[in-house]
C-alpha atoms as a PDB file:
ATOM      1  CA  UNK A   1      26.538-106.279  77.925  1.00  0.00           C
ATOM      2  CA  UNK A   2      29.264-104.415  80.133  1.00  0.00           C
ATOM      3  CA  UNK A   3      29.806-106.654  83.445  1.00  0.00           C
ATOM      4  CA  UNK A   4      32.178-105.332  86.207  1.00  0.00           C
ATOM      5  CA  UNK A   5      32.356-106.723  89.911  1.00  0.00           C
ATOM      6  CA  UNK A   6      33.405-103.461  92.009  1.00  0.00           C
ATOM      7  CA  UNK A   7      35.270-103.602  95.263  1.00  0.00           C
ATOM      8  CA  UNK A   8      32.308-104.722  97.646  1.00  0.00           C
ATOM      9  CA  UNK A   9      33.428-108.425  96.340  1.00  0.00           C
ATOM     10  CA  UNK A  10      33.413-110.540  99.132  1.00  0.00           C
ATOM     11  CA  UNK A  11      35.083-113.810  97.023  1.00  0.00           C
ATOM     12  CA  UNK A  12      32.246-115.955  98.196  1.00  0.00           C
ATOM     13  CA  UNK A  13      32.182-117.959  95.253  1.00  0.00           C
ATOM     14  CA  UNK A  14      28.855-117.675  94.121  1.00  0.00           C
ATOM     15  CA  UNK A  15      28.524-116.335  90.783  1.00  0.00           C
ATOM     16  CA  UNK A  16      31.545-118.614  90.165  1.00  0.00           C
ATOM     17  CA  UNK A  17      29.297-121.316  91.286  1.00  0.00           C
ATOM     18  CA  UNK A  18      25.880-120.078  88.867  1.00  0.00           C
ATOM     19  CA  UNK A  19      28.068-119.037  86.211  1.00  0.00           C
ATOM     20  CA  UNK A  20      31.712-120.427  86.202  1.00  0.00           C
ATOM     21  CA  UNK A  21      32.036-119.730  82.479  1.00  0.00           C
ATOM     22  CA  UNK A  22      32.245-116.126  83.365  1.00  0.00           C
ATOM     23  CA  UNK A  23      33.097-115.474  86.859  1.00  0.00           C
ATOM     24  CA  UNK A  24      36.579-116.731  88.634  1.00  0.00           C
ATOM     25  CA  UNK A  25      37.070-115.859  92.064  1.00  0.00           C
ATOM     26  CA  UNK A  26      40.608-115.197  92.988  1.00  0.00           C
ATOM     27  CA  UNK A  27      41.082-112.876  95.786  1.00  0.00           C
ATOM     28  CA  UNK A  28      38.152-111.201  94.379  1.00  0.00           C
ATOM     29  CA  UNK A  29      35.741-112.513  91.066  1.00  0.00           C
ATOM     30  CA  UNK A  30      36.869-111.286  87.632  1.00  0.00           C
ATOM     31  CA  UNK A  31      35.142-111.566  84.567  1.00  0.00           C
ATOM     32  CA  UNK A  32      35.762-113.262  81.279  1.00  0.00           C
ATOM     33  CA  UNK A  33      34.678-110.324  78.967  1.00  0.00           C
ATOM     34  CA  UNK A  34      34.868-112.601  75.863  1.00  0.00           C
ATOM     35  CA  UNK A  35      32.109-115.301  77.516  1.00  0.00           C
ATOM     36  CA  UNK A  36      29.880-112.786  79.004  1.00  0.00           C
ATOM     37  CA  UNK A  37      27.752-112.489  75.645  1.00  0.00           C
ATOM     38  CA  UNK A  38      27.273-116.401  75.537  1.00  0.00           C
ATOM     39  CA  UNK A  39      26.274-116.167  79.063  1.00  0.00           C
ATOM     40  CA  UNK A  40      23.980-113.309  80.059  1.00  0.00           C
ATOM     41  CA  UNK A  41      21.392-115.384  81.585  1.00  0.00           C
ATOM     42  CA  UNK A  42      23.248-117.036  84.176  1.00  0.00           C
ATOM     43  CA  UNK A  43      25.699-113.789  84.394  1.00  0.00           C
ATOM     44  CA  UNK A  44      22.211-111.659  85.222  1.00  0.00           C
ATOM     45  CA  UNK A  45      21.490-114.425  87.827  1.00  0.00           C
ATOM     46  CA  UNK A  46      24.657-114.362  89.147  1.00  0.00           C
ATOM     47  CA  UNK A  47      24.299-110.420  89.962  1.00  0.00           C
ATOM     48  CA  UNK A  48      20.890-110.773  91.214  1.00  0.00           C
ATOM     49  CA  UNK A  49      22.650-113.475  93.948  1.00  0.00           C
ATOM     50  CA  UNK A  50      25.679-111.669  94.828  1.00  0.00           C
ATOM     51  CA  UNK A  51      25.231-111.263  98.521  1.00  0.00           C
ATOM     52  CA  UNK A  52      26.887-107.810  98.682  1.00  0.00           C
ATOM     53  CA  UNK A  53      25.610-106.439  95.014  1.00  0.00           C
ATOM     54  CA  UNK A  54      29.292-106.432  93.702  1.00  0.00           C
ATOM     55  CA  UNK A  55      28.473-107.311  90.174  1.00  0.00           C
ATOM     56  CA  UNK A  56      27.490-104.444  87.997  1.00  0.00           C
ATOM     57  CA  UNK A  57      26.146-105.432  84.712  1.00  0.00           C
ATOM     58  CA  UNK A  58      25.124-102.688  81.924  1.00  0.00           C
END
């Protein structure tokens, strides 16, 4: 699984909140490639609740 979070990132903290192992939200969420795999059922939630649709996940 391929997760980005483009430049619509708003840094509102929620996908840091559902899934903290992966997402960190500095000025703007980045991703922990090397957790995503342990994680793609709270990183897929976290997506589907990003308020702006910032996190693309392939």
């Amino acid at each position: 699984m391929d997760v980005k979070v483009n430049d619509s990132c708003i840094a509102c903290g929620a996908c840091e909140s559902i899934c903290g192992d992966v997402f960190k939200v500095e000025d703007v969420a980045v991703v922990d490639q090397s957790a995503v795999a342990a994680n793609e059922d709270c990183v897929k939630e976290a997506a589907d609740a990003c308020p702006v649709g910032a996190i693309e996940v392939a």
